[in-house]
PDB file of N, CA and C in Angstrom:
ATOM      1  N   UNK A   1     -26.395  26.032   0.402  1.00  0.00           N
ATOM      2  CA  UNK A   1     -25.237  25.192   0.170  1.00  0.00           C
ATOM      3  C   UNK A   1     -25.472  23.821   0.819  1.00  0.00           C
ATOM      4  N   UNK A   2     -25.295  22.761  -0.192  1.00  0.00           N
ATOM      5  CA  UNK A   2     -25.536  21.283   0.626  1.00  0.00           C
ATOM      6  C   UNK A   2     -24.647  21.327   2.113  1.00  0.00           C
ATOM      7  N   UNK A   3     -24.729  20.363   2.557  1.00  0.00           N
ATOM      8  CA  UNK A   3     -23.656  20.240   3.948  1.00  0.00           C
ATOM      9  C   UNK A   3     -22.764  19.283   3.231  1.00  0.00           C
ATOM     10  N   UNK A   4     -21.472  19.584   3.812  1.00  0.00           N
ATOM     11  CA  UNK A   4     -20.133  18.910   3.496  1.00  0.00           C
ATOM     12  C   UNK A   4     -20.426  17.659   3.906  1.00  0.00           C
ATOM     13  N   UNK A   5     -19.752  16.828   2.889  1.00  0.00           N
ATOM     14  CA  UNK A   5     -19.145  15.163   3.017  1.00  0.00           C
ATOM     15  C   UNK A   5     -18.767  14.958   3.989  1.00  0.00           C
ATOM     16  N   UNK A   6     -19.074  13.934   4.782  1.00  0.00           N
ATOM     17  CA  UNK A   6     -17.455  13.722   6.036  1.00  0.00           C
ATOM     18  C   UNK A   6     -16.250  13.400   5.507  1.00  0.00           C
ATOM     19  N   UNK A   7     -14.990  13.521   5.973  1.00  0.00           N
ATOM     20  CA  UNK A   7     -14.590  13.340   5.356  1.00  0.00           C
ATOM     21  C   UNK A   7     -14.050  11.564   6.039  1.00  0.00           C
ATOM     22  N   UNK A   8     -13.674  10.727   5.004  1.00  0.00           N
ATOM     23  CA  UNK A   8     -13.370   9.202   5.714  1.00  0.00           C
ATOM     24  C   UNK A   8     -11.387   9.275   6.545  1.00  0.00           C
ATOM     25  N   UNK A   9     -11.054   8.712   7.477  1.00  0.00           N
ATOM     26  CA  UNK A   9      -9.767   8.984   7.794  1.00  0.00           C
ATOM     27  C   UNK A   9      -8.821   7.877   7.198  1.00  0.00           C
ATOM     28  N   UNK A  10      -7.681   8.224   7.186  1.00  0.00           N
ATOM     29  CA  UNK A  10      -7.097   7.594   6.512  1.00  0.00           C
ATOM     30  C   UNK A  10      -6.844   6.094   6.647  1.00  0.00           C
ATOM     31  N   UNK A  11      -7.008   5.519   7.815  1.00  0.00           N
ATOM     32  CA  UNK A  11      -7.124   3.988   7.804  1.00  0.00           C
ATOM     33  C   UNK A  11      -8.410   3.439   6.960  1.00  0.00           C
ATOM     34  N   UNK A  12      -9.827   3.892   7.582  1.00  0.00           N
ATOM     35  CA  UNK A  12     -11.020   3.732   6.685  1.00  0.00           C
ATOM     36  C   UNK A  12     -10.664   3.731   4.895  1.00  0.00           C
ATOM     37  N   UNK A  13     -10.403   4.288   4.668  1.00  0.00           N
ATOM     38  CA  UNK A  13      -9.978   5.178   3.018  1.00  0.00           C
ATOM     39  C   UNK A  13      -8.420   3.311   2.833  1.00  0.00           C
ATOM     40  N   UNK A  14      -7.717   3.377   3.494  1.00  0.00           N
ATOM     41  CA  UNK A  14      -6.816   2.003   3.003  1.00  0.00           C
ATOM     42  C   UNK A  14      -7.841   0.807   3.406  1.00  0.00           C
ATOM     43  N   UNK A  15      -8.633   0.463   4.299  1.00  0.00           N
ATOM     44  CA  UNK A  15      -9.374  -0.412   4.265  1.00  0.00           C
ATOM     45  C   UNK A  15     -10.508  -1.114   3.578  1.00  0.00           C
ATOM     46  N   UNK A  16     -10.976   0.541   2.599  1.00  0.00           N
ATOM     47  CA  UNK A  16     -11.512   0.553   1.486  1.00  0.00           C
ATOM     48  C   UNK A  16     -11.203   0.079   0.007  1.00  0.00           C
ATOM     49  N   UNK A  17      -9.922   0.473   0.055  1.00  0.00           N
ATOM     50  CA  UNK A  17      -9.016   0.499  -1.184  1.00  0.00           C
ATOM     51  C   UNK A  17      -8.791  -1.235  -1.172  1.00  0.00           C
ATOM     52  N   UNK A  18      -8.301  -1.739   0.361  1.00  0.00           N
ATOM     53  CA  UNK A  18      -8.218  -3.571   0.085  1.00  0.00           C
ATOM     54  C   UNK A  18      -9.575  -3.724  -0.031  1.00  0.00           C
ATOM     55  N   UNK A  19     -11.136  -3.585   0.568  1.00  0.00           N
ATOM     56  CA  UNK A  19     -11.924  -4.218   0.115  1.00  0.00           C
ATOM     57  C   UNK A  19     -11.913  -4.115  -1.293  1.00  0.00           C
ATOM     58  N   UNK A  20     -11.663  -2.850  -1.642  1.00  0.00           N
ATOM     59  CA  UNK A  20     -11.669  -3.201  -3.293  1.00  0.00           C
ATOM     60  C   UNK A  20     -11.288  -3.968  -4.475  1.00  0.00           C
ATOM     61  N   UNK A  21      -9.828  -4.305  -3.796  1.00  0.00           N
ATOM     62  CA  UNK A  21      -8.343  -4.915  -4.431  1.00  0.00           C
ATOM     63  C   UNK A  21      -9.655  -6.540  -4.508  1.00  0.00           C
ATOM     64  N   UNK A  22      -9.476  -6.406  -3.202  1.00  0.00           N
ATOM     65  CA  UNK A  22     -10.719  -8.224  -2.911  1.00  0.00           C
ATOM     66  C   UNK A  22     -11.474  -8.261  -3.962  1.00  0.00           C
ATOM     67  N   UNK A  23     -12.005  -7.085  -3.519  1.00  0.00           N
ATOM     68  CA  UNK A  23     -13.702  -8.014  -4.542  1.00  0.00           C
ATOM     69  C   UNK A  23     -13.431  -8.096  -5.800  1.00  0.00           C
ATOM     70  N   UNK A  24     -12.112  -7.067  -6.685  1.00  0.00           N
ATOM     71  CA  UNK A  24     -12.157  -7.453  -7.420  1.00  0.00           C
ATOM     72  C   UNK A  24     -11.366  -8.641  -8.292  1.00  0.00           C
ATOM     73  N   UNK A  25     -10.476  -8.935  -7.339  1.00  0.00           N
ATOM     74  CA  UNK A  25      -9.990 -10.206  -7.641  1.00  0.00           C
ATOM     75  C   UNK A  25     -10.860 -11.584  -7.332  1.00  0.00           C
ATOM     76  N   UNK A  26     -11.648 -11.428  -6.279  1.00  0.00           N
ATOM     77  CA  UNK A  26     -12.804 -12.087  -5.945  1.00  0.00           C
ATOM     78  C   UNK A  26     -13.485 -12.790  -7.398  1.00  0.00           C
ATOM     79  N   UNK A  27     -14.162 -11.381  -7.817  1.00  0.00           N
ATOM     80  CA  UNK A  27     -15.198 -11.165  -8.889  1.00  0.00           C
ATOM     81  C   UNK A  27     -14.607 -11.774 -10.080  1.00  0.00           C
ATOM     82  N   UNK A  28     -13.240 -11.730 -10.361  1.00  0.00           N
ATOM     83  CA  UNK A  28     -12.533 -12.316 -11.487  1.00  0.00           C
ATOM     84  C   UNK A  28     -12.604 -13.213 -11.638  1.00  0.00           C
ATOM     85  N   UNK A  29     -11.932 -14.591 -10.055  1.00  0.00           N
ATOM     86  CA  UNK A  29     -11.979 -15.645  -9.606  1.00  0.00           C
ATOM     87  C   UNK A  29     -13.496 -16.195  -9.933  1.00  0.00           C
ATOM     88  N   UNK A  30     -14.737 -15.678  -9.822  1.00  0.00           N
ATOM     89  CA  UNK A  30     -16.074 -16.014 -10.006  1.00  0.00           C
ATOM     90  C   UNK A  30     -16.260 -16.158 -11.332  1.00  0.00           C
ATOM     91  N   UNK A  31     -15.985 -14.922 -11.973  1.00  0.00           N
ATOM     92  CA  UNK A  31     -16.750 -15.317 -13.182  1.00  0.00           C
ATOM     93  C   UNK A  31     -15.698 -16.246 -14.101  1.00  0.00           C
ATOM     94  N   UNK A  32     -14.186 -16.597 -14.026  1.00  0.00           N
ATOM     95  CA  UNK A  32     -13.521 -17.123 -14.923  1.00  0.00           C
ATOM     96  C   UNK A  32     -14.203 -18.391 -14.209  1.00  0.00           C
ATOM     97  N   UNK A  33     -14.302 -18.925 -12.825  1.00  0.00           N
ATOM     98  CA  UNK A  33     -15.174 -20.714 -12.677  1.00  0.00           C
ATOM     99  C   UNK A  33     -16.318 -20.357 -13.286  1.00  0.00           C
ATOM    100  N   UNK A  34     -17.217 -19.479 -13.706  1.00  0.00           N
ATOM    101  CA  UNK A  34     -18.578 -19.483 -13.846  1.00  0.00           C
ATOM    102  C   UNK A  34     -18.309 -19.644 -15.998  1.00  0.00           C
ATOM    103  N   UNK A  35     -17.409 -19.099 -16.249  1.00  0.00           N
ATOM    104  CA  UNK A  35     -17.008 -19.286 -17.518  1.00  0.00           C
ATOM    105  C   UNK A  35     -16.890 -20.492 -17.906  1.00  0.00           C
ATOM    106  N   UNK A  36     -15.822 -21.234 -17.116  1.00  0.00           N
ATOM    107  CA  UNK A  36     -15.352 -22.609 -17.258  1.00  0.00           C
ATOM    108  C   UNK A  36     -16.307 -23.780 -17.231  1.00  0.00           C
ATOM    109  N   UNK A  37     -17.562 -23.031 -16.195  1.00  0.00           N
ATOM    110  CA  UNK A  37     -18.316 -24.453 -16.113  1.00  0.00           C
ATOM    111  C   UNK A  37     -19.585 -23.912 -17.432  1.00  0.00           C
ATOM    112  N   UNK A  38     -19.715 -22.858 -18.271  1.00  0.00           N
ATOM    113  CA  UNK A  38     -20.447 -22.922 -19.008  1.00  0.00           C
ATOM    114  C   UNK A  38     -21.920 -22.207 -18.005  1.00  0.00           C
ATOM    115  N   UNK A  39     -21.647 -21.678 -17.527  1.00  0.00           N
ATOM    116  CA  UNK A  39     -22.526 -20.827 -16.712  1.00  0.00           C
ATOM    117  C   UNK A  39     -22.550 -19.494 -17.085  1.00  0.00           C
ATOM    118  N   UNK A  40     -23.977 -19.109 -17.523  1.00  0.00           N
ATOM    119  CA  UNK A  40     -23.840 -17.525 -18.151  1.00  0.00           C
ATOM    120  C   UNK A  40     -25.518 -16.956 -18.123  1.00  0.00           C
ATOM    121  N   UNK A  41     -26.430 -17.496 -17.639  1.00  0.00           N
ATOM    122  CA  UNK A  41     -27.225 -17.211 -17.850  1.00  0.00           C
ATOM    123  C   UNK A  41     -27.623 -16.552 -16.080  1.00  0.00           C
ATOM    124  N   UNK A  42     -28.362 -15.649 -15.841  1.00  0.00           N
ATOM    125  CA  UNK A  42     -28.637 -14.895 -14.474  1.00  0.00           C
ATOM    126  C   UNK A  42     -29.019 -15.840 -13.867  1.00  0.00           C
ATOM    127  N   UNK A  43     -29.898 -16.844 -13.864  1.00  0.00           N
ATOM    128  CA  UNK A  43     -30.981 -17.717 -13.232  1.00  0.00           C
ATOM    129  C   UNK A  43     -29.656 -18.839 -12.807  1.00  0.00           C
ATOM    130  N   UNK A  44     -28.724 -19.321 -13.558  1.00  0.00           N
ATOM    131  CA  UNK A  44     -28.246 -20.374 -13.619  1.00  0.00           C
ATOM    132  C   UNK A  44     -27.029 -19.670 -12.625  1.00  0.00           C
ATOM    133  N   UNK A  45     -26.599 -18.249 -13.315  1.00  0.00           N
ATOM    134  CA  UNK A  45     -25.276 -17.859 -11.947  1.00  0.00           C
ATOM    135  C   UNK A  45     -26.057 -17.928  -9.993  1.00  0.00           C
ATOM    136  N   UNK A  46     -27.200 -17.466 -10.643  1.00  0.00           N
ATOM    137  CA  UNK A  46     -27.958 -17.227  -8.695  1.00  0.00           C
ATOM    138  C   UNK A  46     -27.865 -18.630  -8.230  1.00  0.00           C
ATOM    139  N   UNK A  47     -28.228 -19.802  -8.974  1.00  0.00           N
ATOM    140  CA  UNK A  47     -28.204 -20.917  -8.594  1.00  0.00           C
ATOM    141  C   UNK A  47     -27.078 -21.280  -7.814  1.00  0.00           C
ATOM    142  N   UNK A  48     -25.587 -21.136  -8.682  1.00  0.00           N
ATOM    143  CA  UNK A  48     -23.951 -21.425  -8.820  1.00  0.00           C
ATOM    144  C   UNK A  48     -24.184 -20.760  -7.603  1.00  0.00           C
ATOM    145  N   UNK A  49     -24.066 -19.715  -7.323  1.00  0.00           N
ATOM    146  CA  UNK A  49     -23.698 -18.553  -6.363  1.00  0.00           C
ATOM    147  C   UNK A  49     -24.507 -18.803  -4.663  1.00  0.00           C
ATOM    148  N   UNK A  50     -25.262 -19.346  -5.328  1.00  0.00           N
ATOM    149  CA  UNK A  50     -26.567 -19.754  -3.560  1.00  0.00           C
ATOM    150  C   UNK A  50     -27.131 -18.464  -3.601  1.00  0.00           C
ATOM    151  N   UNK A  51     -27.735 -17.632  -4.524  1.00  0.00           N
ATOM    152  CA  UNK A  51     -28.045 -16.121  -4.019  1.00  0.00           C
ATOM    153  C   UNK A  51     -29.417 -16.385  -5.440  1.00  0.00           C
ATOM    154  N   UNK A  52     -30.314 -15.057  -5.211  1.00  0.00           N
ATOM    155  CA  UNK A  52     -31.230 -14.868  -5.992  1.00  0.00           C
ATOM    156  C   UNK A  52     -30.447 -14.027  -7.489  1.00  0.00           C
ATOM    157  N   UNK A  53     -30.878 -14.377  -8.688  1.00  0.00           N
ATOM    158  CA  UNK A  53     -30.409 -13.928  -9.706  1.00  0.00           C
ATOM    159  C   UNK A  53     -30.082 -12.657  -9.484  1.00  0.00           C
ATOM    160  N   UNK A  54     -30.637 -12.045  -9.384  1.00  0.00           N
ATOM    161  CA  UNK A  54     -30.767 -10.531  -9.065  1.00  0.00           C
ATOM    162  C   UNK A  54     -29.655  -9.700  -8.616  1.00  0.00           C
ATOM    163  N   UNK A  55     -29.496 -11.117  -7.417  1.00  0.00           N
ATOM    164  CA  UNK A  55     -28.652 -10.148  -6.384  1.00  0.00           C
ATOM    165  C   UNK A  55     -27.468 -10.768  -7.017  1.00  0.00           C
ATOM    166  N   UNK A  56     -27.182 -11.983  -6.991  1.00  0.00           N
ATOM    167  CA  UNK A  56     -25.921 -12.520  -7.806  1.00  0.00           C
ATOM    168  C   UNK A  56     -25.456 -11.265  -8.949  1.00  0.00           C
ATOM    169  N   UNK A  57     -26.295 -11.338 -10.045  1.00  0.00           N
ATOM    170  CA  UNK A  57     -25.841 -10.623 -10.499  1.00  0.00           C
ATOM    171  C   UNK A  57     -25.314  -8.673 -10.778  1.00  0.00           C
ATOM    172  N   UNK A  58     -25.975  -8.346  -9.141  1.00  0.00           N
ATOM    173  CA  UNK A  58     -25.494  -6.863  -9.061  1.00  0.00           C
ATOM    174  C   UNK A  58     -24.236  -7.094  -8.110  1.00  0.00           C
ATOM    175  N   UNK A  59     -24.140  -8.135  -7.572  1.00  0.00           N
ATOM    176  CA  UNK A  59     -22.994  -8.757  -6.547  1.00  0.00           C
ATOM    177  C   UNK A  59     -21.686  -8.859  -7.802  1.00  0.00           C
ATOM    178  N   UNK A  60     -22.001  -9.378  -8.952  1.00  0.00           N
ATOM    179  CA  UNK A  60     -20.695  -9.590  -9.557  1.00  0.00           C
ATOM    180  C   UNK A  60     -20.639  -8.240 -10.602  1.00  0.00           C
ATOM    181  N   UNK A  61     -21.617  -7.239 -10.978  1.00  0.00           N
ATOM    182  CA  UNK A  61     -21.492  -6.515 -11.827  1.00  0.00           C
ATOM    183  C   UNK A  61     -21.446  -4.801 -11.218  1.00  0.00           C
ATOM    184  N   UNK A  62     -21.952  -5.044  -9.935  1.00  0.00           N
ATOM    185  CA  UNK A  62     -21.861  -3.678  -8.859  1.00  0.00           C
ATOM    186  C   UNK A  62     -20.017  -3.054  -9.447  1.00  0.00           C
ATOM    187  N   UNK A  63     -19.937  -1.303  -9.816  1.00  0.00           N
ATOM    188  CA  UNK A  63     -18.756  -1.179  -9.143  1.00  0.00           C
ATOM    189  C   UNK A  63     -18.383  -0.288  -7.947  1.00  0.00           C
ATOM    190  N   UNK A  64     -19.606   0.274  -7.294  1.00  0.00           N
ATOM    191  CA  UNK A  64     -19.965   0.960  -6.097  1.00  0.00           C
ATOM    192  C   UNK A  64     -19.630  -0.101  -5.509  1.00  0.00           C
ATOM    193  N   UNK A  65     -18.640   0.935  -4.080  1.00  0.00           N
ATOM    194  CA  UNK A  65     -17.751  -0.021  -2.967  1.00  0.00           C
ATOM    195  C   UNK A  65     -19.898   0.435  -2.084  1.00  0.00           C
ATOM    196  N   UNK A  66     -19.631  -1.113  -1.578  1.00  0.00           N
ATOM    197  CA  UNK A  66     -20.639  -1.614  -0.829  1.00  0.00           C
ATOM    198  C   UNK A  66     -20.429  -2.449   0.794  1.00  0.00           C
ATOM    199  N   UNK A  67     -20.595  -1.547   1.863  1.00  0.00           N
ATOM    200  CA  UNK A  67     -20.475  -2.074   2.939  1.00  0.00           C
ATOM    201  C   UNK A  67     -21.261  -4.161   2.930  1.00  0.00           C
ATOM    202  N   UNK A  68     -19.855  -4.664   3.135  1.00  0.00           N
ATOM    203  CA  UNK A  68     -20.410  -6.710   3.296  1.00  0.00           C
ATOM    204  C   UNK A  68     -20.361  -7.119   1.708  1.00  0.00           C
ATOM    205  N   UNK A  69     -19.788  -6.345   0.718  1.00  0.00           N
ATOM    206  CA  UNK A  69     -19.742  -6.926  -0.091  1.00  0.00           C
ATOM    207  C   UNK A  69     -18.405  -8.065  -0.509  1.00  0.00           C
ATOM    208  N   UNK A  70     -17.746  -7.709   0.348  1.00  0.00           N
ATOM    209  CA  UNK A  70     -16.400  -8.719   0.356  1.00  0.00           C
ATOM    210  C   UNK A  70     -16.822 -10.043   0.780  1.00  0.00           C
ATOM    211  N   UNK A  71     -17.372  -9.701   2.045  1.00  0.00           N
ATOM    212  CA  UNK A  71     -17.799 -10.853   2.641  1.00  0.00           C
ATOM    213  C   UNK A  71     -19.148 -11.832   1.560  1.00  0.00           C
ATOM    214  N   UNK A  72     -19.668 -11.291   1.189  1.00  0.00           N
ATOM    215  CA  UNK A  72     -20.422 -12.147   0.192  1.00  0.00           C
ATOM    216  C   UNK A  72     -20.313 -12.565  -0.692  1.00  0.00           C
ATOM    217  N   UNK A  73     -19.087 -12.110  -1.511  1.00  0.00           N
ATOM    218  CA  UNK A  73     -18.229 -12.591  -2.666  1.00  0.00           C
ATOM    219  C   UNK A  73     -17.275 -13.316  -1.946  1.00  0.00           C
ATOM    220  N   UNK A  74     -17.123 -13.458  -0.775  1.00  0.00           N
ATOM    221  CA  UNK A  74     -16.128 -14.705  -0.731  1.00  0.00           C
ATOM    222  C   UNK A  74     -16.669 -16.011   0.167  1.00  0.00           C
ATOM    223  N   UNK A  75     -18.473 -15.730   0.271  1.00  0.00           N
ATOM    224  CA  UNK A  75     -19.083 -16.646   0.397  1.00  0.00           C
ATOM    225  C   UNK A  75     -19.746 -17.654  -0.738  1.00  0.00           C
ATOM    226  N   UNK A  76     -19.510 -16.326  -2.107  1.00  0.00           N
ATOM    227  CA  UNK A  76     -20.038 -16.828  -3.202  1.00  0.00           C
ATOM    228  C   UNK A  76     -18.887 -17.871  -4.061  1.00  0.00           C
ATOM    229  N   UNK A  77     -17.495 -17.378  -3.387  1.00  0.00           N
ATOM    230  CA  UNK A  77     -16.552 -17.916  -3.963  1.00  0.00           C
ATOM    231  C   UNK A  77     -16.405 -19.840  -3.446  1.00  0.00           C
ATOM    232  N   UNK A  78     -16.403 -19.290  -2.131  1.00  0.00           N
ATOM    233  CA  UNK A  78     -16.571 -20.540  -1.252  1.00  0.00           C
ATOM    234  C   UNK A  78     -17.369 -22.059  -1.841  1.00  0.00           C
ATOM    235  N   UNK A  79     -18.774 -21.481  -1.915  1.00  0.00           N
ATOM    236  CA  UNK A  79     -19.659 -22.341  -2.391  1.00  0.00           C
ATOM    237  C   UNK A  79     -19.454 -22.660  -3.931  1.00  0.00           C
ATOM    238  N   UNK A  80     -18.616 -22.127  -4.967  1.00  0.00           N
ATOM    239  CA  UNK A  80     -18.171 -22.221  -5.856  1.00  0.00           C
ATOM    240  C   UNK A  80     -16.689 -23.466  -5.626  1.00  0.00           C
ATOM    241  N   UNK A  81     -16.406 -23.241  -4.723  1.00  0.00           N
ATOM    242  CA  UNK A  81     -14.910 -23.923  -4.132  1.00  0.00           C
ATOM    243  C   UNK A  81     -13.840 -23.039  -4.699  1.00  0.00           C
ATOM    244  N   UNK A  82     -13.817 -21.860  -5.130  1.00  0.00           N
ATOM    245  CA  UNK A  82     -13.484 -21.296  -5.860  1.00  0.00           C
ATOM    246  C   UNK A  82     -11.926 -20.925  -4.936  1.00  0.00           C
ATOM    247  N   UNK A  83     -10.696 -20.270  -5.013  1.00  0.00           N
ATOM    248  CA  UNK A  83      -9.603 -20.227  -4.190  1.00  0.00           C
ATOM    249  C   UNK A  83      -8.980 -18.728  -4.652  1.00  0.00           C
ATOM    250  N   UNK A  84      -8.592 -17.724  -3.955  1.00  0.00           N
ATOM    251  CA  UNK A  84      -7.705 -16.736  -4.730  1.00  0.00           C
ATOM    252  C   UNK A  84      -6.888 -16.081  -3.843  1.00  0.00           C
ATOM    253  N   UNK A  85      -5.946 -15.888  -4.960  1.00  0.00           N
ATOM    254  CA  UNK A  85      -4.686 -15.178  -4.599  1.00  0.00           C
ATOM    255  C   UNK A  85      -4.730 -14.092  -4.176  1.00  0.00           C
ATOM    256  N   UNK A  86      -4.016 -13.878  -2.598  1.00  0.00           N
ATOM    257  CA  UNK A  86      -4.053 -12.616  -1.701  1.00  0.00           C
ATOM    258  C   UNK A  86      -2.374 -12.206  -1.536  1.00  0.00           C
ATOM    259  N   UNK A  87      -2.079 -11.247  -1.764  1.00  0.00           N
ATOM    260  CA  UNK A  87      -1.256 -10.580  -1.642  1.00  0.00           C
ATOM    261  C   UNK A  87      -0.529 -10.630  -0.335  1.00  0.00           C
ATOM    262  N   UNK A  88       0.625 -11.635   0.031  1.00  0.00           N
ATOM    263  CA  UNK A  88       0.976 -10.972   1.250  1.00  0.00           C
ATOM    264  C   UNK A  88       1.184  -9.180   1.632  1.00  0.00           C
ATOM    265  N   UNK A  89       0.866  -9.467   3.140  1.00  0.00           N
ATOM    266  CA  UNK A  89       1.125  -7.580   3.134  1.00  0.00           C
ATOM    267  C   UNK A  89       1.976  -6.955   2.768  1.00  0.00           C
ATOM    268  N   UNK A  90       3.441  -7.504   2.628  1.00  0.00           N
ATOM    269  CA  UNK A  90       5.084  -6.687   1.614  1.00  0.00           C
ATOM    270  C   UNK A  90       4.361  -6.336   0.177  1.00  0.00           C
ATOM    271  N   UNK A  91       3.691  -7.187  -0.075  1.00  0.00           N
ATOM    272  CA  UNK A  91       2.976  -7.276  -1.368  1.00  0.00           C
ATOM    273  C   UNK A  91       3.486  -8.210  -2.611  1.00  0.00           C
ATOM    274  N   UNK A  92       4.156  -9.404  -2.194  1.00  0.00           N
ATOM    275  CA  UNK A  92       4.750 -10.556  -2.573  1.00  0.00           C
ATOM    276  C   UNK A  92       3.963 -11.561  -1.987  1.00  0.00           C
ATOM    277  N   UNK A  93       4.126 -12.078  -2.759  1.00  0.00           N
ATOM    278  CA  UNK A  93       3.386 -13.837  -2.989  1.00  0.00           C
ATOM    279  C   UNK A  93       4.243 -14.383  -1.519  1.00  0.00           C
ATOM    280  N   UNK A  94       3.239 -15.211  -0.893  1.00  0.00           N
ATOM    281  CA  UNK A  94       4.302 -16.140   0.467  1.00  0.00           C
ATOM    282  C   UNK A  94       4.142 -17.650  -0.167  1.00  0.00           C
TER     283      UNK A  94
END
């Protein structure tokens, strides 16, 4: 019998769920500027992005939650100048 999963506790497991909410509003925010400026080709997003094609593009097409992937999509956003909407914590707009 394999050995059991750990299991994650319940703060980990909600901290997961917002990295998720992020990246993928993140990822939206990216590719609708990467749309707008006529950017579509891998070579040309790694450029946009400051990252190697490669990784740019498993960064915006990954849907495995990935430990630092927030943080690099909102470095990718950054250098884009890119801006997005975060949910206050009630879960209303401030």
């Amino acid at each position: 019998m394999p050995p059991a999963k750990p299991k994650i506790s319940p703060e980990e497991r909600r901290r997961r769920t917002a990295d998720r909410l992020t990246m993928i509003r993140l990822k939206m925010a990216i590719g609708r500027e990467l749309d707008e400026r006529g950017i579509t080709r891998p070579a040309e997003i790694g450029t946009a992005l400051g990252l190697p094609p490669a990784e740019a593009t498993k960064l915006l097409t990954g849907h495995q939650w990935r430990e630092g992937d927030v943080e690099q999509l909102e470095a990718a956003a950054a250098h884009l100048g890119v801006r997005v909407w975060e949910p206050a914590s009630d879960g209303w707009p401030s």
